[in-house]
C-alpha atoms as a PDB file:
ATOM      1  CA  UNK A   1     130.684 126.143  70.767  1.00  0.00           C
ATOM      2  CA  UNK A   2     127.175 125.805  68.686  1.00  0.00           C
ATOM      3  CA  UNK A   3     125.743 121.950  69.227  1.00  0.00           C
ATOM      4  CA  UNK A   4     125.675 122.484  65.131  1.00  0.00           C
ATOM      5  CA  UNK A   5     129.227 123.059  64.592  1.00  0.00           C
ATOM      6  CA  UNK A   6     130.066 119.282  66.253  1.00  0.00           C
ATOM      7  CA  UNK A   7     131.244 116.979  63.675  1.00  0.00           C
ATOM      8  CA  UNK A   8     128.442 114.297  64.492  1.00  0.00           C
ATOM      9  CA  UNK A   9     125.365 114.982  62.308  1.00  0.00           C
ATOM     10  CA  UNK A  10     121.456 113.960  63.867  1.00  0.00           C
ATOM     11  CA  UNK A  11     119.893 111.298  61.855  1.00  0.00           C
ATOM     12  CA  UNK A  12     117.327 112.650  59.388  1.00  0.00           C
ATOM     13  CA  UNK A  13     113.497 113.164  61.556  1.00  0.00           C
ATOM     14  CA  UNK A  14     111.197 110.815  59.239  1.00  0.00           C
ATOM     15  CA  UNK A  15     108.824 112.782  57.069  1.00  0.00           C
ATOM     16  CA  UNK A  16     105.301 112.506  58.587  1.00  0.00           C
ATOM     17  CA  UNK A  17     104.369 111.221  55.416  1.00  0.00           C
ATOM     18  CA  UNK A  18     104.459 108.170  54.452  1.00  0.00           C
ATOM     19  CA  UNK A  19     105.088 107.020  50.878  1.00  0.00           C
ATOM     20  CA  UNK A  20     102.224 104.501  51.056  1.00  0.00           C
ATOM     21  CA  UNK A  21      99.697 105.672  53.754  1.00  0.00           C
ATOM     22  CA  UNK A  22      97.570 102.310  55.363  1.00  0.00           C
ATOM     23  CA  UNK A  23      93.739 102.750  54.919  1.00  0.00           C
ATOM     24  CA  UNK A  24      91.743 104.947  57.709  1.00  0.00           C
ATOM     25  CA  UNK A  25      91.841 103.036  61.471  1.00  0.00           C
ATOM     26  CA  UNK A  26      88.165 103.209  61.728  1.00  0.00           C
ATOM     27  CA  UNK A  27      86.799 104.554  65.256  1.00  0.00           C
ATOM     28  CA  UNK A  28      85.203 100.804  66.786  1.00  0.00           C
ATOM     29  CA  UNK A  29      88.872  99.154  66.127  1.00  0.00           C
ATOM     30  CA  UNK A  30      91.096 101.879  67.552  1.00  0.00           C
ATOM     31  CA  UNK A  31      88.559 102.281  70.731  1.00  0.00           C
ATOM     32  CA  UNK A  32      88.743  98.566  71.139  1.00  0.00           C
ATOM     33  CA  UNK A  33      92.644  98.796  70.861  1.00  0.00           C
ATOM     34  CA  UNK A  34      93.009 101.467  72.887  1.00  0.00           C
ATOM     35  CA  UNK A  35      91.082  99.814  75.963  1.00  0.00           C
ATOM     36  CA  UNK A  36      93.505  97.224  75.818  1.00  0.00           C
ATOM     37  CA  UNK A  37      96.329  99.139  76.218  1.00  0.00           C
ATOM     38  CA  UNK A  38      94.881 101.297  78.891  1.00  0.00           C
ATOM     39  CA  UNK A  39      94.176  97.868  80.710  1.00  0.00           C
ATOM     40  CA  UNK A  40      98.286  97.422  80.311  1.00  0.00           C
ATOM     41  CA  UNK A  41      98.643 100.995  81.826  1.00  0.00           C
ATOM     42  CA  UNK A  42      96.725  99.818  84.768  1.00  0.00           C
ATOM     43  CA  UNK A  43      98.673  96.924  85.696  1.00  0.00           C
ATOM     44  CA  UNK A  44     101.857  99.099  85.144  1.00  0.00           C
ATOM     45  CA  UNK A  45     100.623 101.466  87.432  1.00  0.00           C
ATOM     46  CA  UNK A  46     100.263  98.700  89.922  1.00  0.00           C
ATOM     47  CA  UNK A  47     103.714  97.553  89.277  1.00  0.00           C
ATOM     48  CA  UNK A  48     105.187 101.157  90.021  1.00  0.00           C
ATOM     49  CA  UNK A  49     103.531 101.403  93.118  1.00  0.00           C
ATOM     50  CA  UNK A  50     104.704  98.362  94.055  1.00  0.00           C
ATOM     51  CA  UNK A  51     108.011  98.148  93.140  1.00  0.00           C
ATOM     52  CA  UNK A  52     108.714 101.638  94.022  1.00  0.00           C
ATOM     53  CA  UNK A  53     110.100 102.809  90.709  1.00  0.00           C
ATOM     54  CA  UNK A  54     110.242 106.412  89.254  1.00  0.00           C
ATOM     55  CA  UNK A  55     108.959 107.372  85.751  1.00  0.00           C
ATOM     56  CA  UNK A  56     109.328 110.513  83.348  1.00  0.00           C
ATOM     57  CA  UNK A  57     107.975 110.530  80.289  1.00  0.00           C
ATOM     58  CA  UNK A  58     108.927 113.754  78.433  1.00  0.00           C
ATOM     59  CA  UNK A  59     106.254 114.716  75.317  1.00  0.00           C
ATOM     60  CA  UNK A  60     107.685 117.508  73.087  1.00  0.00           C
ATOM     61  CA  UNK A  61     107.053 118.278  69.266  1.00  0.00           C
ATOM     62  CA  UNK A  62     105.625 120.540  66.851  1.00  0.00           C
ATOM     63  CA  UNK A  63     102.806 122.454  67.461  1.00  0.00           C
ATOM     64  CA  UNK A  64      99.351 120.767  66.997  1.00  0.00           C
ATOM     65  CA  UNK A  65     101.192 117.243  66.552  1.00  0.00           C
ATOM     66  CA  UNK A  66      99.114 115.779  69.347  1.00  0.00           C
ATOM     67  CA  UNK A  67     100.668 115.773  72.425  1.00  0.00           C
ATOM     68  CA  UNK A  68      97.473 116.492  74.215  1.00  0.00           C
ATOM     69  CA  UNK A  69      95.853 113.656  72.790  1.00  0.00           C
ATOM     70  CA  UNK A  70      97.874 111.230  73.304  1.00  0.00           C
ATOM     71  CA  UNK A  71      98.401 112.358  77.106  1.00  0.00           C
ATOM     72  CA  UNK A  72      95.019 112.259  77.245  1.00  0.00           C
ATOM     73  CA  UNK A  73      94.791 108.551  76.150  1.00  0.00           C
ATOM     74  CA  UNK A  74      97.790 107.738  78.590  1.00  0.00           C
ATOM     75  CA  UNK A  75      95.862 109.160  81.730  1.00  0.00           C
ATOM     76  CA  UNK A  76      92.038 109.310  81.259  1.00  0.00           C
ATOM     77  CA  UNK A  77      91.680 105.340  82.895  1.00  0.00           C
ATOM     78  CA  UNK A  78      94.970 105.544  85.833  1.00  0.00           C
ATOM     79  CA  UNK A  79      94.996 107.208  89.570  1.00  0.00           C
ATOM     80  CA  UNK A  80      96.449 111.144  88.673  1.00  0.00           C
ATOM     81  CA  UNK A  81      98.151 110.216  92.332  1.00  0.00           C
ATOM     82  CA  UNK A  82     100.807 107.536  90.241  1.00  0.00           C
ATOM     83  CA  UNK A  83     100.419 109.496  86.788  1.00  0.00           C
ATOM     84  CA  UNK A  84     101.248 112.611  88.020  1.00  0.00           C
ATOM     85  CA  UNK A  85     100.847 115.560  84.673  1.00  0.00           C
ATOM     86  CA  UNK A  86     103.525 118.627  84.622  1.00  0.00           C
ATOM     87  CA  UNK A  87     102.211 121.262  82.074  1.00  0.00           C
ATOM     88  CA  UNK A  88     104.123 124.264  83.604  1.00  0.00           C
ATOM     89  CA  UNK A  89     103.273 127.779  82.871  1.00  0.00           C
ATOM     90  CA  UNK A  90     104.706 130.641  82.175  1.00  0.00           C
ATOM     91  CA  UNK A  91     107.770 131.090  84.497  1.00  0.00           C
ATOM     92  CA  UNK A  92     107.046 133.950  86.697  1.00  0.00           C
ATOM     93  CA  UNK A  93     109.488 136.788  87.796  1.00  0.00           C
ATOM     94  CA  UNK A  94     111.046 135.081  90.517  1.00  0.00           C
ATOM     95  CA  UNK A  95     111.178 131.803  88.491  1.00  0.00           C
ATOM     96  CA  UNK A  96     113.341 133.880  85.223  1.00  0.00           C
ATOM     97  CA  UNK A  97     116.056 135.007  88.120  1.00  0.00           C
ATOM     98  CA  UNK A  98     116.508 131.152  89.601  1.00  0.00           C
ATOM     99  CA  UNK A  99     118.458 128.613  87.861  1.00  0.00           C
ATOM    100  CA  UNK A 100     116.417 127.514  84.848  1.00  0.00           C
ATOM    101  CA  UNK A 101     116.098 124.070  85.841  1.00  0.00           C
ATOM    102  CA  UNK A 102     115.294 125.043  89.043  1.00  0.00           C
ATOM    103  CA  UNK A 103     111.759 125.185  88.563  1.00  0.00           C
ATOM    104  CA  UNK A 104     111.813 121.529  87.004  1.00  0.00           C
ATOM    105  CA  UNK A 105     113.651 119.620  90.006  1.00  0.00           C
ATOM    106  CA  UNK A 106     110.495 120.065  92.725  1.00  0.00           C
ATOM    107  CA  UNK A 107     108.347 117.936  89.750  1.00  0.00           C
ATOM    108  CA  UNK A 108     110.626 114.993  89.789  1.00  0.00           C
ATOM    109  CA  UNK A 109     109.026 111.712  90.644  1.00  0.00           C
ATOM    110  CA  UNK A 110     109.479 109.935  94.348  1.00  0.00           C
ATOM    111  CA  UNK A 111     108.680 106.372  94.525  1.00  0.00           C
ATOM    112  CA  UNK A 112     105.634 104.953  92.714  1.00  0.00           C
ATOM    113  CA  UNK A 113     105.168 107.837  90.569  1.00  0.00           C
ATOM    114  CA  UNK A 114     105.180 108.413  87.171  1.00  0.00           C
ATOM    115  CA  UNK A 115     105.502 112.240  86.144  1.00  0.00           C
ATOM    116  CA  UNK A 116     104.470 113.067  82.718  1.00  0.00           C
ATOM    117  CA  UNK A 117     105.811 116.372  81.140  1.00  0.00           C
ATOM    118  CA  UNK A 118     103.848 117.961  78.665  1.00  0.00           C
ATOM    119  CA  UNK A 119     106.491 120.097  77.557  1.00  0.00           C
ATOM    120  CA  UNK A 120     109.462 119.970  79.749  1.00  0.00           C
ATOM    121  CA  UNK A 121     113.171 121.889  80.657  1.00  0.00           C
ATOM    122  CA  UNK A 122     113.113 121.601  76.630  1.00  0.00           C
ATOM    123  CA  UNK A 123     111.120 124.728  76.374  1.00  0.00           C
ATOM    124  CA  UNK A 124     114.703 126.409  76.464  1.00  0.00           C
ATOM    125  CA  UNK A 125     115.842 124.275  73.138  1.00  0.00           C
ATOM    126  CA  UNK A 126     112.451 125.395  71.011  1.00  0.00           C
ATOM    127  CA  UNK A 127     110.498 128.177  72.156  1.00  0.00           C
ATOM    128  CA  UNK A 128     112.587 130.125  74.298  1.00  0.00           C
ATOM    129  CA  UNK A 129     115.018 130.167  71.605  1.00  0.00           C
ATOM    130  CA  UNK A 130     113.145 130.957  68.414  1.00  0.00           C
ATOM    131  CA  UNK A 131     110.830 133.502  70.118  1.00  0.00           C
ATOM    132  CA  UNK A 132     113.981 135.027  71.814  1.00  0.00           C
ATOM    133  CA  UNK A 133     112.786 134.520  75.735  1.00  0.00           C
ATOM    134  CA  UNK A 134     116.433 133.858  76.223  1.00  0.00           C
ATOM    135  CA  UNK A 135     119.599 134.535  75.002  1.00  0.00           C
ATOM    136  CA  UNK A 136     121.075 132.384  71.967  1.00  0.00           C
ATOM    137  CA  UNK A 137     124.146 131.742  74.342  1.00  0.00           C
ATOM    138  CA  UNK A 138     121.741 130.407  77.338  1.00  0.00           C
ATOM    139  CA  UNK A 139     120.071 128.459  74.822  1.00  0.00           C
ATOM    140  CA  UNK A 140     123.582 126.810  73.387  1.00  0.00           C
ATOM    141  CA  UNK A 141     124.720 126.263  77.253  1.00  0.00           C
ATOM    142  CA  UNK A 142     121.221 124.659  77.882  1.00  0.00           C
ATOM    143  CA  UNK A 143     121.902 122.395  75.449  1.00  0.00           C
ATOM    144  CA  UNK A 144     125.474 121.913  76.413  1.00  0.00           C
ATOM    145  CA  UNK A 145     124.602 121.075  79.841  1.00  0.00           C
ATOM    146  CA  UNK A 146     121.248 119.011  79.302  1.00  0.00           C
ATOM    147  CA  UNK A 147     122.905 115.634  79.118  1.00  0.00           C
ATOM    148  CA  UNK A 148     124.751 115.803  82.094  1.00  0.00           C
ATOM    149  CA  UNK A 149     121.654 116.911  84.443  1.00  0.00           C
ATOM    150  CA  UNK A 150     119.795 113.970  82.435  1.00  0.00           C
ATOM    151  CA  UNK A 151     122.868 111.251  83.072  1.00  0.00           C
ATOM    152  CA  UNK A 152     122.497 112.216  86.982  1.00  0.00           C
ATOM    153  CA  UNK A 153     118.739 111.925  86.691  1.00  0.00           C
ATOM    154  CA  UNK A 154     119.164 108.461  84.884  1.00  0.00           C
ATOM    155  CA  UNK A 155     121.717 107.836  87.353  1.00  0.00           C
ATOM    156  CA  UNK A 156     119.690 108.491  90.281  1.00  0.00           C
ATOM    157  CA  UNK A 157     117.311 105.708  89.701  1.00  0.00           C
ATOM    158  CA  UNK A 158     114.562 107.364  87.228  1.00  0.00           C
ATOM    159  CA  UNK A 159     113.959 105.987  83.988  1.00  0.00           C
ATOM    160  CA  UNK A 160     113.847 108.843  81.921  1.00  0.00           C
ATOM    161  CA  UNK A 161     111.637 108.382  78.343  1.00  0.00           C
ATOM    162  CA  UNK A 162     111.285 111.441  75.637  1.00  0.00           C
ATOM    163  CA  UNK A 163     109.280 111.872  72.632  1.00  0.00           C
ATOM    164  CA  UNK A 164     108.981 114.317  69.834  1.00  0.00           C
ATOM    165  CA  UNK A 165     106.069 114.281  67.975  1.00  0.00           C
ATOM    166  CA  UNK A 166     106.366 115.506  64.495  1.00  0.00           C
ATOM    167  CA  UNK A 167     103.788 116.280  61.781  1.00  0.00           C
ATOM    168  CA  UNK A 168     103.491 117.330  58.253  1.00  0.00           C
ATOM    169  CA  UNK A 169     103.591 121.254  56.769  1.00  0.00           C
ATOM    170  CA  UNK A 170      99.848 120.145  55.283  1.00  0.00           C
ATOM    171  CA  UNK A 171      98.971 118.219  58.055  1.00  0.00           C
ATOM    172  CA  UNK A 172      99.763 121.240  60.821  1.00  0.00           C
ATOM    173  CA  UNK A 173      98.320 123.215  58.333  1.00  0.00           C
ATOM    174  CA  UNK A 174      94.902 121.389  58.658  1.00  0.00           C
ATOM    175  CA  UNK A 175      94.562 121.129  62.399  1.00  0.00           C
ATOM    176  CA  UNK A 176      95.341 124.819  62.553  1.00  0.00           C
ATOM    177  CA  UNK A 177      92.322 125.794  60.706  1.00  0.00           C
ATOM    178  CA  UNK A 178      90.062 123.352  61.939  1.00  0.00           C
ATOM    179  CA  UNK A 179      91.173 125.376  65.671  1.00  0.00           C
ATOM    180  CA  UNK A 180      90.007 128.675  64.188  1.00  0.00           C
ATOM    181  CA  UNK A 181      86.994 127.408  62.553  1.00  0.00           C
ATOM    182  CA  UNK A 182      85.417 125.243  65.242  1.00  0.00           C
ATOM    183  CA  UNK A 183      84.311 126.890  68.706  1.00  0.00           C
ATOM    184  CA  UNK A 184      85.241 123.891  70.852  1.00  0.00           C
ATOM    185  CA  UNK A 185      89.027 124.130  69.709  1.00  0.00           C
ATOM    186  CA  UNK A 186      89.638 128.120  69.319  1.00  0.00           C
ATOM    187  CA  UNK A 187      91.028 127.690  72.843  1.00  0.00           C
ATOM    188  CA  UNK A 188      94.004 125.748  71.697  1.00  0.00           C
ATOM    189  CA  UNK A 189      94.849 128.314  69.514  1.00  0.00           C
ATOM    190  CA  UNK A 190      97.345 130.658  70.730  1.00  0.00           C
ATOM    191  CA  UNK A 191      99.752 133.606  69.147  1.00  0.00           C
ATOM    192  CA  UNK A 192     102.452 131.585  69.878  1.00  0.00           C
ATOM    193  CA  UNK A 193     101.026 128.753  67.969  1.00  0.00           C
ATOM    194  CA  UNK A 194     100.297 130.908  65.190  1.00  0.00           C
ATOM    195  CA  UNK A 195     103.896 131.857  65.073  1.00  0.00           C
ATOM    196  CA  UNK A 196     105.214 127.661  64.841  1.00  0.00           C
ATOM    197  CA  UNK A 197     103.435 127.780  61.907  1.00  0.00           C
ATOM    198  CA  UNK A 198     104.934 130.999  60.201  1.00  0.00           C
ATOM    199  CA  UNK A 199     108.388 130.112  61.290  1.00  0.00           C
ATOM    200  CA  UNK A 200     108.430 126.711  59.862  1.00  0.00           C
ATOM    201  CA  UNK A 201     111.954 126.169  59.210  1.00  0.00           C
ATOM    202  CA  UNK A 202     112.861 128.110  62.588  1.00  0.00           C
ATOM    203  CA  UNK A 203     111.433 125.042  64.600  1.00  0.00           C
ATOM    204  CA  UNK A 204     113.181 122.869  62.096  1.00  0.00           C
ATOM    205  CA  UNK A 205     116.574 123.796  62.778  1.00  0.00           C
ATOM    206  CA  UNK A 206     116.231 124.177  66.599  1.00  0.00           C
ATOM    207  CA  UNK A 207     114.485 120.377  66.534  1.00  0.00           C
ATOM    208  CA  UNK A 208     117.856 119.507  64.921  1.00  0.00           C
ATOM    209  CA  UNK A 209     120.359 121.034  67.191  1.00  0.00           C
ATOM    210  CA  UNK A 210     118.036 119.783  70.587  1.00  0.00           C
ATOM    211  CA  UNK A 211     117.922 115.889  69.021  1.00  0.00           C
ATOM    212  CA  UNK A 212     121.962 116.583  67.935  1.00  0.00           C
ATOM    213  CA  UNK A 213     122.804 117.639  71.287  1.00  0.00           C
ATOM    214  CA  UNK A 214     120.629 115.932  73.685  1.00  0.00           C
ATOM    215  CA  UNK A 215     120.058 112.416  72.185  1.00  0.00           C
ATOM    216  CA  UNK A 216     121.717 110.298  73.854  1.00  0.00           C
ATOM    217  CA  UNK A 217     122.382 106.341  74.746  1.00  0.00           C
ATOM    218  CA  UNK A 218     121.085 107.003  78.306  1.00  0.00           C
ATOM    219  CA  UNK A 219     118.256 109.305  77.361  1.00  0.00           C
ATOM    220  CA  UNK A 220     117.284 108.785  73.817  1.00  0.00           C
ATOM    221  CA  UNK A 221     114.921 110.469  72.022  1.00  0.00           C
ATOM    222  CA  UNK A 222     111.957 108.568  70.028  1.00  0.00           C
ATOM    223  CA  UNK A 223     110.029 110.071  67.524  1.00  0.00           C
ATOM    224  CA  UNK A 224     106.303 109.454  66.990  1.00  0.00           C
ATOM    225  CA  UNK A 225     105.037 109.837  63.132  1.00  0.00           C
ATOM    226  CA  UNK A 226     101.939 111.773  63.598  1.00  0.00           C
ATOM    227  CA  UNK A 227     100.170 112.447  60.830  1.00  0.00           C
ATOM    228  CA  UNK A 228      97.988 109.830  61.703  1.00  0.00           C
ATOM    229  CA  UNK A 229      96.497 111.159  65.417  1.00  0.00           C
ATOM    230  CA  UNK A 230      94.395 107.493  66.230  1.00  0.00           C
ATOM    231  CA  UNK A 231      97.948 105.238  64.959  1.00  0.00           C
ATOM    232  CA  UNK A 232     100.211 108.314  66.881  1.00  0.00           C
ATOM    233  CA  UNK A 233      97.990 107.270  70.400  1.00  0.00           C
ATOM    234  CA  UNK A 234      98.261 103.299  70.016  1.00  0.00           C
ATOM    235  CA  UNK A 235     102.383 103.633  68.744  1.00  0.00           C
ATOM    236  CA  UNK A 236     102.958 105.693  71.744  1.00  0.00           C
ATOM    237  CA  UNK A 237     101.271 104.190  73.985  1.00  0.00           C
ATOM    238  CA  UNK A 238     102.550 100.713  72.856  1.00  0.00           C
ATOM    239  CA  UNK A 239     105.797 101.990  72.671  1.00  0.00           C
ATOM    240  CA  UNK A 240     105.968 102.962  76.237  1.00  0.00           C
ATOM    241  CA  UNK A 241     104.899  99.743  77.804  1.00  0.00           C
ATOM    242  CA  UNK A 242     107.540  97.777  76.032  1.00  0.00           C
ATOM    243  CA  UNK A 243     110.218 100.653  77.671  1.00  0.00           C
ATOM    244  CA  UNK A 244     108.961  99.383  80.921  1.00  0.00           C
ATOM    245  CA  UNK A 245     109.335  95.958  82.141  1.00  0.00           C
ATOM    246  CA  UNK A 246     106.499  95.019  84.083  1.00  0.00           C
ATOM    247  CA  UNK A 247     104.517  91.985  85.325  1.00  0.00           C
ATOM    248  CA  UNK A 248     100.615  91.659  86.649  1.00  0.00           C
ATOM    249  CA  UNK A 249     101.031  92.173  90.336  1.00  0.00           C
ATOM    250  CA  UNK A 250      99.136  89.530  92.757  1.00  0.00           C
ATOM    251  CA  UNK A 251      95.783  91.282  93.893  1.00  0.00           C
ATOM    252  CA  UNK A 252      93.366  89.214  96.222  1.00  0.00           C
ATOM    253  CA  UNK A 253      89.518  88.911  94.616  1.00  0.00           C
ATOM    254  CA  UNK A 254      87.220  91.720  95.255  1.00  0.00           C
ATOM    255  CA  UNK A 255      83.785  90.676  96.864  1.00  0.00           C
ATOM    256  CA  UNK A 256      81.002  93.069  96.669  1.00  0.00           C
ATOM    257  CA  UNK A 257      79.767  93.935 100.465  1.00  0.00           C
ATOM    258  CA  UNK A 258      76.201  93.524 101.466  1.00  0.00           C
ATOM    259  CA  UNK A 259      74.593  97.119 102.265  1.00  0.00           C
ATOM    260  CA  UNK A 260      73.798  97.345 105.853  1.00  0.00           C
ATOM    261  CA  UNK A 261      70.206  97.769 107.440  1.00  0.00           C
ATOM    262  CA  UNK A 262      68.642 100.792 107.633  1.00  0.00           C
ATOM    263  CA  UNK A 263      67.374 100.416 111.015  1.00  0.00           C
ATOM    264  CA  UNK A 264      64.128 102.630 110.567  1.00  0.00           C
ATOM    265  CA  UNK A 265      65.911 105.205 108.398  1.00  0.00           C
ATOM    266  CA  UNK A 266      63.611 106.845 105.730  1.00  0.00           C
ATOM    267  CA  UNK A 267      64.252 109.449 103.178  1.00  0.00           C
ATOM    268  CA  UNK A 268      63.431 113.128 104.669  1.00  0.00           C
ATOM    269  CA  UNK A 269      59.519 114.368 102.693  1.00  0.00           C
ATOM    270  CA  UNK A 270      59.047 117.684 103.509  1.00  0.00           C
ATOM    271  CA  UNK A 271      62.936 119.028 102.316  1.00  0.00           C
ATOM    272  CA  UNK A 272      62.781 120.704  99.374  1.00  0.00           C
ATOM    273  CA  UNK A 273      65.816 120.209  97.156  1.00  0.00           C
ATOM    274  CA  UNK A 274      67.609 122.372  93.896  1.00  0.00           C
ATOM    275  CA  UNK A 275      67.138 119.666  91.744  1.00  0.00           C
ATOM    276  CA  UNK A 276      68.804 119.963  88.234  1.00  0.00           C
ATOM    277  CA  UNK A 277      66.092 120.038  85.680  1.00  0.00           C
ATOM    278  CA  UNK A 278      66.494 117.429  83.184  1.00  0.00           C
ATOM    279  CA  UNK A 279      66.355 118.375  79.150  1.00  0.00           C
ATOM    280  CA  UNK A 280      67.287 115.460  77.728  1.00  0.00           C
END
């Protein structure tokens, strides 16, 4: 049976939008904001590693909602050996014949580790299914079957945390062409992206049956209004600490170390070196 034919209707995905929009975050405040949240990341880091817990966070959404960025923002100032970031690609040959979520397990966290998913088994609920890499009755089994593998992750010990990230028509719009008209961003411009944009209402209705199907009290799904790419970073990031209770772990003072003596060592004169020219 189709996850849209259930009685039980999804609650309506905010508008992007906002009726009254709050003035510009100017750059100075949300950098200053920002480093104090990273500073939280780093002491839950420490907390992880010490109390041996184990971490996804799941970030799916619309195309060019900021995902990226925000991942960025999460992982730029923590050890990538406790933040740990999944961006799968394409499955190969071998991967299409093994059980889909197969490929998914061997990226689970251990202890101490928190994996980060950008884009996640959820590829089956959006892309696969709109683009037609699978078969619409895979796709309705995926989602069929979802919550139960995610109640035996939960179950297991993980704490399992998913966004969706959703932006405006206009807004998508706008980041698209900045993509094709700026040289440093063509790269994130793909034909699959180009596609999300033409089929609109596609994404729409397979965003409804995923949150319909697979939102659940164990493994919610939260969605992060963003329009707005500086206020997107600081929600989510915000947001996530307060799903994690954590405290500031006991760590003895650091004292700088005296350099030892070079007991008659001298730099080398006669080597010649490749020495980058500087042009600045």
């Amino acid at each position: 049976m189709s996850p849209r034919s259930k009685a039980k209707r999804p609650q309506k995905v905010p508008s992007a939008v906002s009726k009254s929009r709050p003035a510009k975050l100017k750059r100075k405040d949300f950098e200053k904001r920002l480093a104090k949240l990273q500073q939280e990341l780093v002491k839950l880091q420490l907390w992880v590693q010490h109390k041996g817990l184990k971490v996804i966070v799941i970030f799916e959404g619309r195309d060019a909602a900021g995902k990226g960025g925000v991942i960025k923002r999460i992982t730029e100032r923590v050890s990538p050996r406790v933040f740990r970031l999944v961006a799968l690609p394409a499955p190969t040959e071998r991967e299409k014949s093994q059980m889909y979520i197969q490929r998914y397990v061997p990226h689970l966290p251990a202890a101490g580790e928190i994996v980060i998913f950008d884009r996640s088994w959820y590829n089956r609920a959006g892309v696969e299914r709109i683009m037609g890499f699978c078969p619409e009755k895979e796709a309705v089994r995926f989602l069929e079957m979802c919550p139960e593998f995610e109640r035996a992750v939960v179950q297991s010990g993980i704490v399992l945390i998913k966004y969706w990230f959703e932006v405006s028509q206009k807004e998508q719009t706008r980041r698209f062409l900045a993509r094709i008209n700026d040289g440093r961003k063509i790269w994130k411009l793909s034909p699959m992206d180009l596609e999300s944009h033409r089929r609109w209402y596609d994404y729409s209705r397979a965003r409804d049956d995923m949150l319909l199907a697979t939102d659940t009290p164990f493994a919610p799904w939260y969605i992060v209004n963003a329009d707005d790419k500086k206020r997107a970073r600081l929600n989510c990031i915000s947001h996530l600490l307060s799903l994690i209770p954590y405290e500031e772990t006991t760590r003895e003072s650091v004292k700088l170390p005296k350099r030892q003596k070079s007991r008659g060592y001298a730099e080398p004169k006669n080597r010649r070196y490749n020495i980058v020219p500087d042009v600045c």
